[in-house]
N, C-alpha and C. Protein backbone atom coordinates (compact mmCIF):
# COMPACT_ATOMS: atom_id res chain seq x y z
N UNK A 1 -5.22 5.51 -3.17
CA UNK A 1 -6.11 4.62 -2.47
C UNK A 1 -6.08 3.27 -3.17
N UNK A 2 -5.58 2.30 -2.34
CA UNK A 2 -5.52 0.95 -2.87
C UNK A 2 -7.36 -0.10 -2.56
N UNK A 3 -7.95 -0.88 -3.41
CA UNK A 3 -9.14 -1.05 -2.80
C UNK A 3 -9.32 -2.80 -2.81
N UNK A 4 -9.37 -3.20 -1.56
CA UNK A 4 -9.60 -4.59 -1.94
C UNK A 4 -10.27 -5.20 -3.33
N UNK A 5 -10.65 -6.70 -3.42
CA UNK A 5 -11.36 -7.17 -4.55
C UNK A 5 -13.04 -7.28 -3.58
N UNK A 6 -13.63 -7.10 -4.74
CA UNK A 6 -14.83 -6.67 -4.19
C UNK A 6 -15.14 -5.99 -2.61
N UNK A 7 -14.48 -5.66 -2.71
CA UNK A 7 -14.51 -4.15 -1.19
C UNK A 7 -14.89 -5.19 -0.03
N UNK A 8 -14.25 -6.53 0.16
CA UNK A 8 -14.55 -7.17 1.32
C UNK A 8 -13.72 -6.70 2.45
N UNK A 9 -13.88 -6.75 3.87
CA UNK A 9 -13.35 -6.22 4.70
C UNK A 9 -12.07 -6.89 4.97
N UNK A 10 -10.97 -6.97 4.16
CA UNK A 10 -9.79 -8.02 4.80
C UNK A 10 -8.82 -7.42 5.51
N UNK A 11 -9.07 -6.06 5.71
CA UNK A 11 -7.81 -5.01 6.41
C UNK A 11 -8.21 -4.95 8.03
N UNK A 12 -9.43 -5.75 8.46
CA UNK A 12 -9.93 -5.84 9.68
C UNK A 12 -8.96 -5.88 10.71
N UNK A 13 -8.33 -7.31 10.31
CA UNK A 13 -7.58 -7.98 10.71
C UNK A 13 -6.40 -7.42 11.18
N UNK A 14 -5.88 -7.62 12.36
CA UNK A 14 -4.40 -7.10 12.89
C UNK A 14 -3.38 -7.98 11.82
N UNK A 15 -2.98 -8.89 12.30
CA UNK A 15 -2.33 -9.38 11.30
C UNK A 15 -2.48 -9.39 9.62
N UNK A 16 -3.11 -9.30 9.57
CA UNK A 16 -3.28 -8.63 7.76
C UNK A 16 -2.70 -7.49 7.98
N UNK A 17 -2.87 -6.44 8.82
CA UNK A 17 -2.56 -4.71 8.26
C UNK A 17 -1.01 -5.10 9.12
N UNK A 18 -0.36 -5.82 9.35
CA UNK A 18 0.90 -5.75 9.59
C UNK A 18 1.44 -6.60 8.60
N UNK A 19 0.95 -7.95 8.00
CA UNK A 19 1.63 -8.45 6.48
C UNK A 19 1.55 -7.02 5.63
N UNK A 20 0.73 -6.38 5.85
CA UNK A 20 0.39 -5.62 4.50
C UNK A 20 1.42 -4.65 4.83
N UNK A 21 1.24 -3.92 5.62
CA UNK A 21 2.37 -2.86 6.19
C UNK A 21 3.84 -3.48 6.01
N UNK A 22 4.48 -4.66 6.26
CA UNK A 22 5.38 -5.15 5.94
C UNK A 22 5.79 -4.93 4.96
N UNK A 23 5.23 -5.70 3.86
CA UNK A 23 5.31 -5.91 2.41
C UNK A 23 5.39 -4.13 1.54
N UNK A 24 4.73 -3.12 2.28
CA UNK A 24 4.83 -2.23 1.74
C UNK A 24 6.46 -1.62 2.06
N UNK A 25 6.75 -1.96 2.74
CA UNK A 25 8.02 -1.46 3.43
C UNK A 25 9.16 -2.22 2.61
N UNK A 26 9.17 -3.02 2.53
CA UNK A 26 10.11 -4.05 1.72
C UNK A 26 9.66 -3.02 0.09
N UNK A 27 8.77 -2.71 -0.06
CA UNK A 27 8.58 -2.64 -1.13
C UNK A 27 9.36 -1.05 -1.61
N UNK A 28 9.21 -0.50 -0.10
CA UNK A 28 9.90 1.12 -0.15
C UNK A 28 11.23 0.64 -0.27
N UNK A 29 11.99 -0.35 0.95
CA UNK A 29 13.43 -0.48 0.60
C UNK A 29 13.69 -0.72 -0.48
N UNK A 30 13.22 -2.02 -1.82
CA UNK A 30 13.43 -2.17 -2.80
C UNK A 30 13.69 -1.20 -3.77
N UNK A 31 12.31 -0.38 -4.30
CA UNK A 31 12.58 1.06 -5.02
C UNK A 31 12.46 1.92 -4.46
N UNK A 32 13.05 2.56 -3.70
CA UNK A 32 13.11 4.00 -3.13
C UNK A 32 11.98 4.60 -3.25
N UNK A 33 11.26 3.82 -3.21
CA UNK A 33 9.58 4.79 -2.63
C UNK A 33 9.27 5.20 -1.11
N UNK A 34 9.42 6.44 -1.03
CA UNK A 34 8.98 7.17 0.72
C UNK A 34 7.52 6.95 0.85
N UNK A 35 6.99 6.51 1.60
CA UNK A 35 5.74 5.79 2.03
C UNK A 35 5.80 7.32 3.17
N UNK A 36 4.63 8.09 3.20
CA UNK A 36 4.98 9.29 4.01
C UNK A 36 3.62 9.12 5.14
N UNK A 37 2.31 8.23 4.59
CA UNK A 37 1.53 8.22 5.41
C UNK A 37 0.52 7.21 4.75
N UNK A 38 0.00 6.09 5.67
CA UNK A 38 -0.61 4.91 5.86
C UNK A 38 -1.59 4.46 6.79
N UNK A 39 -2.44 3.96 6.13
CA UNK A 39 -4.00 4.20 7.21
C UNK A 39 -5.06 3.29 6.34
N UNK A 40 -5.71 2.60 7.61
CA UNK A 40 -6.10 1.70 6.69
C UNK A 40 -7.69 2.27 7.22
N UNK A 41 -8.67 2.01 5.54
CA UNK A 41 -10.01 2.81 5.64
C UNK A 41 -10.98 2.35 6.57
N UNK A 42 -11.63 3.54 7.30
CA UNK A 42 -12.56 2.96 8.17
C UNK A 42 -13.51 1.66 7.90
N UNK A 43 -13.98 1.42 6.56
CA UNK A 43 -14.58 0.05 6.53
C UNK A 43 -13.99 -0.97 6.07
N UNK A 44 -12.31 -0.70 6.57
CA UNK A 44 -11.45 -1.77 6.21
C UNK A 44 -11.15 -2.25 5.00
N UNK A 45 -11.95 -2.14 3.82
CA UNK A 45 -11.94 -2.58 2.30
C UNK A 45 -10.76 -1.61 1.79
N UNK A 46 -9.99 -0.58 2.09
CA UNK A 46 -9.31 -0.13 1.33
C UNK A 46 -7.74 0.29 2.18
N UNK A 47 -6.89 1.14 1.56
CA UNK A 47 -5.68 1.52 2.03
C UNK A 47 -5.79 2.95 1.46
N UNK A 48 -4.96 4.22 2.51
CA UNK A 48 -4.96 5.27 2.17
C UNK A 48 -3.69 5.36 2.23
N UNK A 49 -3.21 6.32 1.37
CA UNK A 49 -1.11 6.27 1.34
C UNK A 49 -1.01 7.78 0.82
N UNK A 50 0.00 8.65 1.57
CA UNK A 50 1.00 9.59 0.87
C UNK A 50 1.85 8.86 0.01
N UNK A 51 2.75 8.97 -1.22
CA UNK A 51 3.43 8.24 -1.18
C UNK A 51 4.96 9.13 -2.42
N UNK A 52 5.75 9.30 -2.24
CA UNK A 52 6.75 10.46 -2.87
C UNK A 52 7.53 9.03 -3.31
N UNK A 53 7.18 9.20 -4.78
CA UNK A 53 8.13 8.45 -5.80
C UNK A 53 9.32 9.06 -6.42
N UNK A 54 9.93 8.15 -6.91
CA UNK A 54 11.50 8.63 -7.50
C UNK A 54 11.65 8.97 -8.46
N UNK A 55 12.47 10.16 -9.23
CA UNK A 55 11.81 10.43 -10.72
C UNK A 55 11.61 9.23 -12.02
N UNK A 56 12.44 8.28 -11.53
CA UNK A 56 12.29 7.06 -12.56
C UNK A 56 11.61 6.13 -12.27
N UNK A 57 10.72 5.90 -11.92
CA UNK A 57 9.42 5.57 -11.76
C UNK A 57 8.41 6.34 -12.03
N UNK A 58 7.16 5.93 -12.54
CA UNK A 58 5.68 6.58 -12.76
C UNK A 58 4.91 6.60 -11.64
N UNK A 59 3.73 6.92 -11.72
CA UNK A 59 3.27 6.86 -11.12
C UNK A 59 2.51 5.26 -11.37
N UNK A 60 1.63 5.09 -12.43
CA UNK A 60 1.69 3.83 -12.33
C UNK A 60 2.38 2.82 -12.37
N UNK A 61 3.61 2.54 -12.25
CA UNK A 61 4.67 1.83 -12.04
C UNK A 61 4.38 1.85 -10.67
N UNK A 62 4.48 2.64 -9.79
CA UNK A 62 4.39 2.57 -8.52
C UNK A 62 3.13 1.85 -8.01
N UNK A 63 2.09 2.47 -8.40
CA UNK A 63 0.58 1.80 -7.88
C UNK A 63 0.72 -0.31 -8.35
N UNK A 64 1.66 -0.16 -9.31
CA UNK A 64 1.79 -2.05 -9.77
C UNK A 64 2.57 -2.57 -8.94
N UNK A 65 3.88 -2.16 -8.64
CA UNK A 65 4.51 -2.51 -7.64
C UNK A 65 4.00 -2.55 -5.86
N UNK A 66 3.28 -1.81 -5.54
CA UNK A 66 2.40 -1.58 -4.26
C UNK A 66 1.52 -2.74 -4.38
N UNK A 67 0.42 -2.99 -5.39
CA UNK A 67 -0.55 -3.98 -5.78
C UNK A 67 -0.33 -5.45 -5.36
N UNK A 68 0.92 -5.59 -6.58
CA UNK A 68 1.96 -6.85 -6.36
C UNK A 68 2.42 -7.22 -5.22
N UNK A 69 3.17 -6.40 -4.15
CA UNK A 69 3.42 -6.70 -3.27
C UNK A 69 1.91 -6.57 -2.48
């Protein structure tokens, strides 16, 4: 679960949850991260993700790279 800064609602937005969805995707082509399921939280402040990383990556490696992008 990714969580906005101060839990403001910015995932409201259509166009936000498609930059955001974008950027996550670029971010799967880049390191071979399978993004398996994506949903953005009912009060919009957050992101919910499956997400199957590669053995050379961490897990927090992954959550910085997701962030970043």
């Amino acid at each position: 679960m990714l969580v906005s800064k101060y839990l403001f609602k910015v995932f409201k937005n259509p166009t936000t949850q498609k930059v955001v969805t974008d950027a996550f995707k670029e971010a799967e082509m880049q390191y071979g991260i399978q993004i398996r399921e994506l949903s953005f939280g009912d009060d919009f402040a957050h992101i919910h993700m499956e997400v199957s990383i590669p053995n050379r990556l961490s897990v927090a490696q992954v959550i910085q790279i997701l962030k970043s992008h």
